[in-house]
N, C-alpha and C. Protein backbone atom coordinates (compact mmCIF):
# COMPACT_ATOMS: atom_id res chain seq x y z
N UNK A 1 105.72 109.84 108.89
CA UNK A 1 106.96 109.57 109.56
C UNK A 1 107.92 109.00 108.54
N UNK A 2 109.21 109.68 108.52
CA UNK A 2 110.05 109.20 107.23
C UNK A 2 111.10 108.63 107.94
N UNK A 3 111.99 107.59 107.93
CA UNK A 3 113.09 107.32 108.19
C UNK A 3 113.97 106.67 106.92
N UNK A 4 115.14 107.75 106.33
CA UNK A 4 115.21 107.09 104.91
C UNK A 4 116.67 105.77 105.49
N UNK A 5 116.82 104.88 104.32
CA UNK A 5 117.78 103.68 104.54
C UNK A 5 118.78 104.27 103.31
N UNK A 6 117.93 104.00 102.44
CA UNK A 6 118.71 104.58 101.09
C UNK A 6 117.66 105.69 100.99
N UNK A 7 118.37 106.08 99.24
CA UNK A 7 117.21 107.33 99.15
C UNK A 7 115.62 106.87 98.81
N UNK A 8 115.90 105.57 98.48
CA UNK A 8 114.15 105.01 98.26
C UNK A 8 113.89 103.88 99.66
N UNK A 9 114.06 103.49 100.37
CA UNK A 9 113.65 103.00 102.01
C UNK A 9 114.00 103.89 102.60
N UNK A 10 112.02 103.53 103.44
CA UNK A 10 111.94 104.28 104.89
C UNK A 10 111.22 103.32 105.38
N UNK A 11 111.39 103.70 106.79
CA UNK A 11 110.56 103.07 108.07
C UNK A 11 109.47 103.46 108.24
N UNK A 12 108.58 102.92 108.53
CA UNK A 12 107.05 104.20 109.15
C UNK A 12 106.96 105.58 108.49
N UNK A 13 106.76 105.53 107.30
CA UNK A 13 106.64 106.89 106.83
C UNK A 13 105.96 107.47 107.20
N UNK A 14 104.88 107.03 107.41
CA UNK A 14 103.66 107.82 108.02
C UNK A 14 102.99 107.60 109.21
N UNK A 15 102.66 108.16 110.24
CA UNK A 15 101.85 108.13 111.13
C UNK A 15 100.75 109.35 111.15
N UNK A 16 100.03 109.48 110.39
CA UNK A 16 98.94 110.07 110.41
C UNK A 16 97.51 109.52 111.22
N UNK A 17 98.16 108.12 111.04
CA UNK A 17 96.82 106.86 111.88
C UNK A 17 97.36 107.17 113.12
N UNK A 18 98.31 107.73 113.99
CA UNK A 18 98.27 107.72 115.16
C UNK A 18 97.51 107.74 116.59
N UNK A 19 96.93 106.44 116.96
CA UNK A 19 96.11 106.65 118.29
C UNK A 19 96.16 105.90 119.27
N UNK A 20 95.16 105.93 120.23
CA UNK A 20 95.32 105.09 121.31
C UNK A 20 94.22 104.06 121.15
N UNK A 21 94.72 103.22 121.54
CA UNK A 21 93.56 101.95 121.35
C UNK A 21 93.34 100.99 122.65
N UNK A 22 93.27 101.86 123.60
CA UNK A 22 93.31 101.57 124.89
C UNK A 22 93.59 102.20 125.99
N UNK A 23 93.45 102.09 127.34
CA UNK A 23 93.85 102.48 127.94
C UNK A 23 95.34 103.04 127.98
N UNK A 24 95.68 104.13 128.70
CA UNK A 24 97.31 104.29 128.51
C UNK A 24 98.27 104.63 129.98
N UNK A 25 97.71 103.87 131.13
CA UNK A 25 98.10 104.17 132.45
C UNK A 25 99.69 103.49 132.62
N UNK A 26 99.50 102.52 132.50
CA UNK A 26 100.46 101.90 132.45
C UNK A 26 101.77 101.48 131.84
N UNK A 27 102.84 101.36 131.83
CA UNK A 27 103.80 100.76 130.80
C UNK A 27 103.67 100.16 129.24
N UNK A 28 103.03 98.95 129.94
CA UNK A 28 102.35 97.61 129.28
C UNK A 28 101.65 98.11 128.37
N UNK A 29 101.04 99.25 128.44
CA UNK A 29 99.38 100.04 128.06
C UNK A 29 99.80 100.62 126.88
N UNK A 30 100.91 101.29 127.09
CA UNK A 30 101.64 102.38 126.32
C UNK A 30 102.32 101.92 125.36
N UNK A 31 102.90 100.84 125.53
CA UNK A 31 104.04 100.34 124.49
C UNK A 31 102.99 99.55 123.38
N UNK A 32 101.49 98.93 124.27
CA UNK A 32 100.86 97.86 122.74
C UNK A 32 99.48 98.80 122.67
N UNK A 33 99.30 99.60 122.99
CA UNK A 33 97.84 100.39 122.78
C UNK A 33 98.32 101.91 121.97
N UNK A 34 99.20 101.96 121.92
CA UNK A 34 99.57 103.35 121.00
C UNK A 34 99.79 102.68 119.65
N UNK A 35 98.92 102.89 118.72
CA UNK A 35 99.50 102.12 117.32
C UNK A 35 98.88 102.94 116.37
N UNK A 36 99.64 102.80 114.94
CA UNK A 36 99.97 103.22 114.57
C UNK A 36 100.05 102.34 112.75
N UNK A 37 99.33 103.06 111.46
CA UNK A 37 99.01 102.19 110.23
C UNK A 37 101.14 102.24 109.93
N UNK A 38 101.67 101.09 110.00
CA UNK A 38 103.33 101.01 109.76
C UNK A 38 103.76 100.74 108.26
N UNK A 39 104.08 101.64 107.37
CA UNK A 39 104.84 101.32 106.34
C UNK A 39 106.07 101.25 106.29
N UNK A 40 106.59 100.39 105.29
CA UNK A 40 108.23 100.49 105.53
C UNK A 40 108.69 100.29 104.11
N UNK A 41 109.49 100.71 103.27
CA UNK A 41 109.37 100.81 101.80
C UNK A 41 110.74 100.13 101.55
N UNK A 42 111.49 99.38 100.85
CA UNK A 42 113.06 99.68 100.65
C UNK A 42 112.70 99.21 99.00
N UNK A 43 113.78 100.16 98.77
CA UNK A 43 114.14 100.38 97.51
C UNK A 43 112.56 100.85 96.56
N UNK A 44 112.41 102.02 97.26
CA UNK A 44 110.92 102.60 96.59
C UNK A 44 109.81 101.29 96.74
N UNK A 45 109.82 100.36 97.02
CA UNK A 45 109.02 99.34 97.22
C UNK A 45 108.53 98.96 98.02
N UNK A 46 106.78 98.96 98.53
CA UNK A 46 106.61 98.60 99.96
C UNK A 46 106.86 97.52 100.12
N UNK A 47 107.58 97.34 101.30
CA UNK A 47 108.45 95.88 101.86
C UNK A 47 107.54 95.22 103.29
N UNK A 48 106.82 95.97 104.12
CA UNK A 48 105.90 95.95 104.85
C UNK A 48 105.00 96.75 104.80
N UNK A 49 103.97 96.61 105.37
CA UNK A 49 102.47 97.12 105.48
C UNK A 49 101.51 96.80 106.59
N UNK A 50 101.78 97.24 107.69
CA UNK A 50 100.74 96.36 108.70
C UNK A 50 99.43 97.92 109.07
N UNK A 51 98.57 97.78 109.22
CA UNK A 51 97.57 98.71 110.26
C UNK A 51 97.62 98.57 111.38
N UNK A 52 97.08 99.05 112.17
CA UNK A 52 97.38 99.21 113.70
C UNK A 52 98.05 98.59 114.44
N UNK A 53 99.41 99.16 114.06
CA UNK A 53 100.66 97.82 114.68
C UNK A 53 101.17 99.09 115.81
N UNK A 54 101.93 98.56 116.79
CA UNK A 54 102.03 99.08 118.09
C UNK A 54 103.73 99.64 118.28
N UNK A 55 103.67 100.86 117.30
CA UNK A 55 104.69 101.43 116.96
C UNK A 55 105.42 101.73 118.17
N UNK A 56 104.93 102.00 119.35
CA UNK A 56 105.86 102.34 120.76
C UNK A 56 106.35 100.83 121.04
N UNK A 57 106.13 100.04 121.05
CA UNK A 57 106.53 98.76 121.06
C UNK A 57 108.09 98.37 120.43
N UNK A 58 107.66 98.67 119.06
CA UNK A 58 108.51 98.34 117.92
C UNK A 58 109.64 99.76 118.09
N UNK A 59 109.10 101.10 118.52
CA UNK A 59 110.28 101.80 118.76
C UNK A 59 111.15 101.36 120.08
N UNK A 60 110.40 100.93 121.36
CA UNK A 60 111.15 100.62 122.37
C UNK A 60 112.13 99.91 121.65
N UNK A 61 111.94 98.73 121.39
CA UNK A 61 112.71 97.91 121.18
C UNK A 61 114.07 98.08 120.50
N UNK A 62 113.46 99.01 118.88
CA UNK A 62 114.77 99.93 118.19
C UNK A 62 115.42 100.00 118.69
N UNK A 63 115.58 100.92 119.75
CA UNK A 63 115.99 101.65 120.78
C UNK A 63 117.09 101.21 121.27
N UNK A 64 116.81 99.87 121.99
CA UNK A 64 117.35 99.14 122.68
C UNK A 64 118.45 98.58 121.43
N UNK A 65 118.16 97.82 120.34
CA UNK A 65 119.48 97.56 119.72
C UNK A 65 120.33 98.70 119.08
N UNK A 66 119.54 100.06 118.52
CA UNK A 66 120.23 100.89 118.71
C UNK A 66 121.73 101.14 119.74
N UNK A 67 121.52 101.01 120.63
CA UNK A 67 122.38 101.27 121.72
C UNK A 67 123.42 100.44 122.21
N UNK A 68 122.93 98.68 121.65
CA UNK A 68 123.55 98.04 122.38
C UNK A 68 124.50 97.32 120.89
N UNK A 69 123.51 97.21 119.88
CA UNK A 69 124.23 96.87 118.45
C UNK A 69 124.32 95.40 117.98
N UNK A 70 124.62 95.18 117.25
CA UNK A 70 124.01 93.52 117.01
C UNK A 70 123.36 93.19 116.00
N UNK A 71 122.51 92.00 116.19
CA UNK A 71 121.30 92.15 115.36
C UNK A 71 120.40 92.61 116.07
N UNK A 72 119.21 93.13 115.16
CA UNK A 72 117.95 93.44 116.02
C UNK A 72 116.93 92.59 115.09
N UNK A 73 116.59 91.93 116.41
CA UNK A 73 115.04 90.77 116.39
C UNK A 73 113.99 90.99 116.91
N UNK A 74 112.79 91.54 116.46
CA UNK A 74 111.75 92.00 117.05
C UNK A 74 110.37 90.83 117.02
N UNK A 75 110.25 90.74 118.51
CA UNK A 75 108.85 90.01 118.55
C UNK A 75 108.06 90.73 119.20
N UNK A 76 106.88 90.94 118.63
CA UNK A 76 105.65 91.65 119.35
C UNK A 76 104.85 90.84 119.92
N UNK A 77 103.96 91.02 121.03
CA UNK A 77 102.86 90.40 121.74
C UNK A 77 101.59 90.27 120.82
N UNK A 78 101.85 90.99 119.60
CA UNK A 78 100.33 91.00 118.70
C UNK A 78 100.81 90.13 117.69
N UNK A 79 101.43 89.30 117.62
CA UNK A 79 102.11 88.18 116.60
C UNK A 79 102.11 87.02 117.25
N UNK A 80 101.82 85.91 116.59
CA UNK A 80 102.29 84.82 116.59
C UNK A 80 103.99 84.33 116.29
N UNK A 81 104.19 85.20 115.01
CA UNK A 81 105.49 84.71 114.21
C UNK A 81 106.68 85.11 115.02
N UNK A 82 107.54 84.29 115.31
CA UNK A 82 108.81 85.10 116.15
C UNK A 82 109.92 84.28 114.98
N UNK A 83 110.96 85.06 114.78
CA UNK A 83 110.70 86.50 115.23
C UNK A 83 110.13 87.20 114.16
N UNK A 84 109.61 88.49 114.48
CA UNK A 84 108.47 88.91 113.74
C UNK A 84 109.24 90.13 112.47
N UNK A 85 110.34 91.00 112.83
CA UNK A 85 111.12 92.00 112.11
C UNK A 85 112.56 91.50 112.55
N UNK A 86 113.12 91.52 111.54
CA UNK A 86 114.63 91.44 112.68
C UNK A 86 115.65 91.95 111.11
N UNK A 87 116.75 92.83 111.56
CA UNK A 87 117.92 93.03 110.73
C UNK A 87 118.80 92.77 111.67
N UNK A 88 119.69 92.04 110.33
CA UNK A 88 120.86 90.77 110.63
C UNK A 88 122.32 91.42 110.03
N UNK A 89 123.24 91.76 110.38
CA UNK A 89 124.50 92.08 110.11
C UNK A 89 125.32 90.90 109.41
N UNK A 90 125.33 91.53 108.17
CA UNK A 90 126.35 90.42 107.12
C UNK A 90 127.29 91.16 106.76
N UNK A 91 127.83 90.25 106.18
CA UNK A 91 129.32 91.07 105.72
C UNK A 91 129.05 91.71 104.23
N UNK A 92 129.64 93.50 104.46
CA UNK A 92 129.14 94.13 103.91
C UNK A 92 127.66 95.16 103.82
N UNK A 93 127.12 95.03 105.23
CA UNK A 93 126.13 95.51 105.40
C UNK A 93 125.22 94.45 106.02
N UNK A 94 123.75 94.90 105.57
CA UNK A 94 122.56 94.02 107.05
C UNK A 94 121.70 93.74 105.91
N UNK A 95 120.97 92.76 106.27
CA UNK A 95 119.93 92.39 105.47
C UNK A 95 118.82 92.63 106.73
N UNK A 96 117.57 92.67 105.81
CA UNK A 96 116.28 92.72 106.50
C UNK A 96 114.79 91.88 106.10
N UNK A 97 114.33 91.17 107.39
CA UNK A 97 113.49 90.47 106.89
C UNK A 97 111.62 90.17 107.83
N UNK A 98 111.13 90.18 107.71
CA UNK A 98 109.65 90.46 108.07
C UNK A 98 109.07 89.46 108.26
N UNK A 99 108.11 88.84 109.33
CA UNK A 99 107.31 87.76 109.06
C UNK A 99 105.88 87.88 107.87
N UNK A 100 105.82 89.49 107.47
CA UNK A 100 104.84 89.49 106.54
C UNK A 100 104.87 90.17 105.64
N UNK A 101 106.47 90.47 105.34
CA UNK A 101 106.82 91.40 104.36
C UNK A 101 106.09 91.03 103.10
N UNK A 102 106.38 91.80 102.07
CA UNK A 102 105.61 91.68 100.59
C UNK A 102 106.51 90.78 99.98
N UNK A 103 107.72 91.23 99.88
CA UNK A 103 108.95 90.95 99.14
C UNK A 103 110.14 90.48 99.76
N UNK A 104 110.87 89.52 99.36
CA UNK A 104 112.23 89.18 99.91
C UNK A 104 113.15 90.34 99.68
N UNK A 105 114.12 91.01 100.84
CA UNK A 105 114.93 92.05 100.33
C UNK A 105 116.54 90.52 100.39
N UNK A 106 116.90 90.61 99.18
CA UNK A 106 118.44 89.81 99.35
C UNK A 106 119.63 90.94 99.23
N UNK A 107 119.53 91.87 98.62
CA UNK A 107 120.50 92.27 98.72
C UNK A 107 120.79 93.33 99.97
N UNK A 108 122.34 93.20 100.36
CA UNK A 108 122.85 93.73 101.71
C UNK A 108 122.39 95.14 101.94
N UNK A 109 121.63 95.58 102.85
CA UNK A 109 121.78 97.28 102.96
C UNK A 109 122.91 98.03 103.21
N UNK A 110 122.94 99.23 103.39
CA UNK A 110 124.32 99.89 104.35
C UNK A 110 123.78 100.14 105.63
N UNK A 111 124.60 99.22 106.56
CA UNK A 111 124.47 99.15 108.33
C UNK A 111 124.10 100.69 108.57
N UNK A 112 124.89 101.63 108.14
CA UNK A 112 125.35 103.25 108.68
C UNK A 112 123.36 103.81 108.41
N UNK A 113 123.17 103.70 107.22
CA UNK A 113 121.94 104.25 106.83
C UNK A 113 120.62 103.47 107.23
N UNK A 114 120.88 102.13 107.85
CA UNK A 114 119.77 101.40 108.31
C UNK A 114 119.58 101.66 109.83
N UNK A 115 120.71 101.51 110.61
CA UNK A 115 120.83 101.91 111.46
C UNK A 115 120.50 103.98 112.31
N UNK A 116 120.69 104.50 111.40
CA UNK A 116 120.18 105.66 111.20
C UNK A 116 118.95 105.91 110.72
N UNK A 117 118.02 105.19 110.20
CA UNK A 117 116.98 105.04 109.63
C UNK A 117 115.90 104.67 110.66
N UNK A 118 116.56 103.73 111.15
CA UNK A 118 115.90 102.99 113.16
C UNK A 118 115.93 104.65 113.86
N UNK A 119 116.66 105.34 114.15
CA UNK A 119 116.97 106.29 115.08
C UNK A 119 115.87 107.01 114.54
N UNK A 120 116.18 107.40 113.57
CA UNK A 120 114.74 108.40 113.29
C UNK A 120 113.54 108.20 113.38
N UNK A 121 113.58 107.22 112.96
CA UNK A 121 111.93 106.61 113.34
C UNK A 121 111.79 106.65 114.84
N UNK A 122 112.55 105.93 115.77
CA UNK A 122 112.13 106.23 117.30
C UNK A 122 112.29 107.55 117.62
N UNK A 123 112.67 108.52 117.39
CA UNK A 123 112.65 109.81 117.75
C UNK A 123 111.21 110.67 116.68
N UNK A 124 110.95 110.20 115.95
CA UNK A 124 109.77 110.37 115.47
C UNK A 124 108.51 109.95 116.46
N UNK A 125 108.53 108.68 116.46
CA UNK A 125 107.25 108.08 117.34
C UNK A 125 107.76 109.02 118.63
N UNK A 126 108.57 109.41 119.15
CA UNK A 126 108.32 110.08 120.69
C UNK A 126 108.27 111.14 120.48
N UNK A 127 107.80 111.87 119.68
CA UNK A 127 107.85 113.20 119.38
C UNK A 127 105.87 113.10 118.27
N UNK A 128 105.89 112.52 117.84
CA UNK A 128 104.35 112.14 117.70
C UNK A 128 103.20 111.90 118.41
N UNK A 129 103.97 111.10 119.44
CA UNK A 129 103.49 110.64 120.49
C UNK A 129 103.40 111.54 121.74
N UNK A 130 103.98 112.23 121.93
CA UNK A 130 104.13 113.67 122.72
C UNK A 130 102.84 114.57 121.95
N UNK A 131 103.09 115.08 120.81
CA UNK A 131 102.45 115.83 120.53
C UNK A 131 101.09 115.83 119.95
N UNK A 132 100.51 114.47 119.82
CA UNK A 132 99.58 113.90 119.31
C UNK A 132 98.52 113.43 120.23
N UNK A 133 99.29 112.93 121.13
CA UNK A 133 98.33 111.90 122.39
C UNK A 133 98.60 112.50 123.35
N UNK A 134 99.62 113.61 124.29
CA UNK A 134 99.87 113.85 124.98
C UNK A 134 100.96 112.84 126.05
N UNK A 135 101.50 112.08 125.34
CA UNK A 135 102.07 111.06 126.00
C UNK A 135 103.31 111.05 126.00
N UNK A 136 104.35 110.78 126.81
CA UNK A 136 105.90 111.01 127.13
C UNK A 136 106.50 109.41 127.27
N UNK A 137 106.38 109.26 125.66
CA UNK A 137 107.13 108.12 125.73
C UNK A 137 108.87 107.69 125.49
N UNK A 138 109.07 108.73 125.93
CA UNK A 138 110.64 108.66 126.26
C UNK A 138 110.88 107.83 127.61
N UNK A 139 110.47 107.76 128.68
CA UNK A 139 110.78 106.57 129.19
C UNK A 139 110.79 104.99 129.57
N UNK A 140 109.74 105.02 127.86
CA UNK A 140 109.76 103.67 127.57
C UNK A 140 110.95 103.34 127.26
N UNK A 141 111.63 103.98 126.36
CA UNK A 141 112.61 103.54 126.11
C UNK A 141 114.16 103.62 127.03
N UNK A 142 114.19 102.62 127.23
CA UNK A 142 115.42 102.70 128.79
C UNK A 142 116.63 102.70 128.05
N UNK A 143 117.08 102.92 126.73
CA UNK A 143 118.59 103.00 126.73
C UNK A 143 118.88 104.61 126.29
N UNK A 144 117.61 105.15 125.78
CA UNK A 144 118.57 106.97 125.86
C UNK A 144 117.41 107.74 126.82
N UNK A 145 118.26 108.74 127.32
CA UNK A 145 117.56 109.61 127.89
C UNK A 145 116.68 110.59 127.30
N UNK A 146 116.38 112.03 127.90
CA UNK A 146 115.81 113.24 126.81
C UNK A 146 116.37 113.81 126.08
N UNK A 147 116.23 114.32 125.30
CA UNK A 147 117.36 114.94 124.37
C UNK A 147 118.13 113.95 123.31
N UNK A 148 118.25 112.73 124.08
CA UNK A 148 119.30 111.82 123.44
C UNK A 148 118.94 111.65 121.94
């Protein structure tokens, strides 16, 4: 799974680990039992690294600041650390920061390409996730529809 920021950061490059690690009836089920080994690279450098982190989770959420805009602060139910991912809008672009990143990123990204970088990745995981698990996780995510 590639989502580029610049030409050397991406989001989740890969989901080849894609599975279920649980039941999947439910909402609840779907968003923390679908996971997924998460890399995230910026500036050719891995910047995160987690294994079976609960990529429908972390895309819902995208999703949601996607749409609504802001910062985006992500806390997962499989963490202690809150907040656990979050990019922050500064002037001149966004910075990004991890509760277990490798590396401090200080310098500003470009909003346009980070923000576009989020999109792909959630349209990745629901399209992985469709075709992998059999699972339609497009209505986890409540701010776009199909197609969107």
């Amino acid at each position: 799974m590639a989502a580029s920021v610049d030409r050397n950061t991406r989001v989740g490059d890969r989901l080849n680990s894609l599975r279920a690690e649980g039941p999947l009836h439910h909402r609840y089920e779907k968003l923390l039992n679908i996971q997924a080994d998460l890399r995230i690279t910026v500036g050719g450098r891995e910047w995160f690294s987690q294994p079976m982190f609960p990529v429908v989770e972390l895309a819902a959420a995208a999703d949601r600041w996607l749409s609504r805009g802001g910062d985006f602060v992500f806390e997962t139910m499989e963490a202690e650390e809150s907040p656990f991912l979050w990019v922050r809008d500064e002037a001149g672009g966004c910075t990004v920061g991890a509760a277990w990143q490798v590396f401090e990123e200080r310098r500003p990204l470009s909003r346009e390409q980070v923000r576009n970088a989020w999109a792909r990745f959630v349209d990745h995981v629901v399209e992985e996730v469709r075709v992998r698990l059999g699972v339609d996780a497009r209505p986890l995510l409540s701010c776009r529809g199909p197609g969107a």
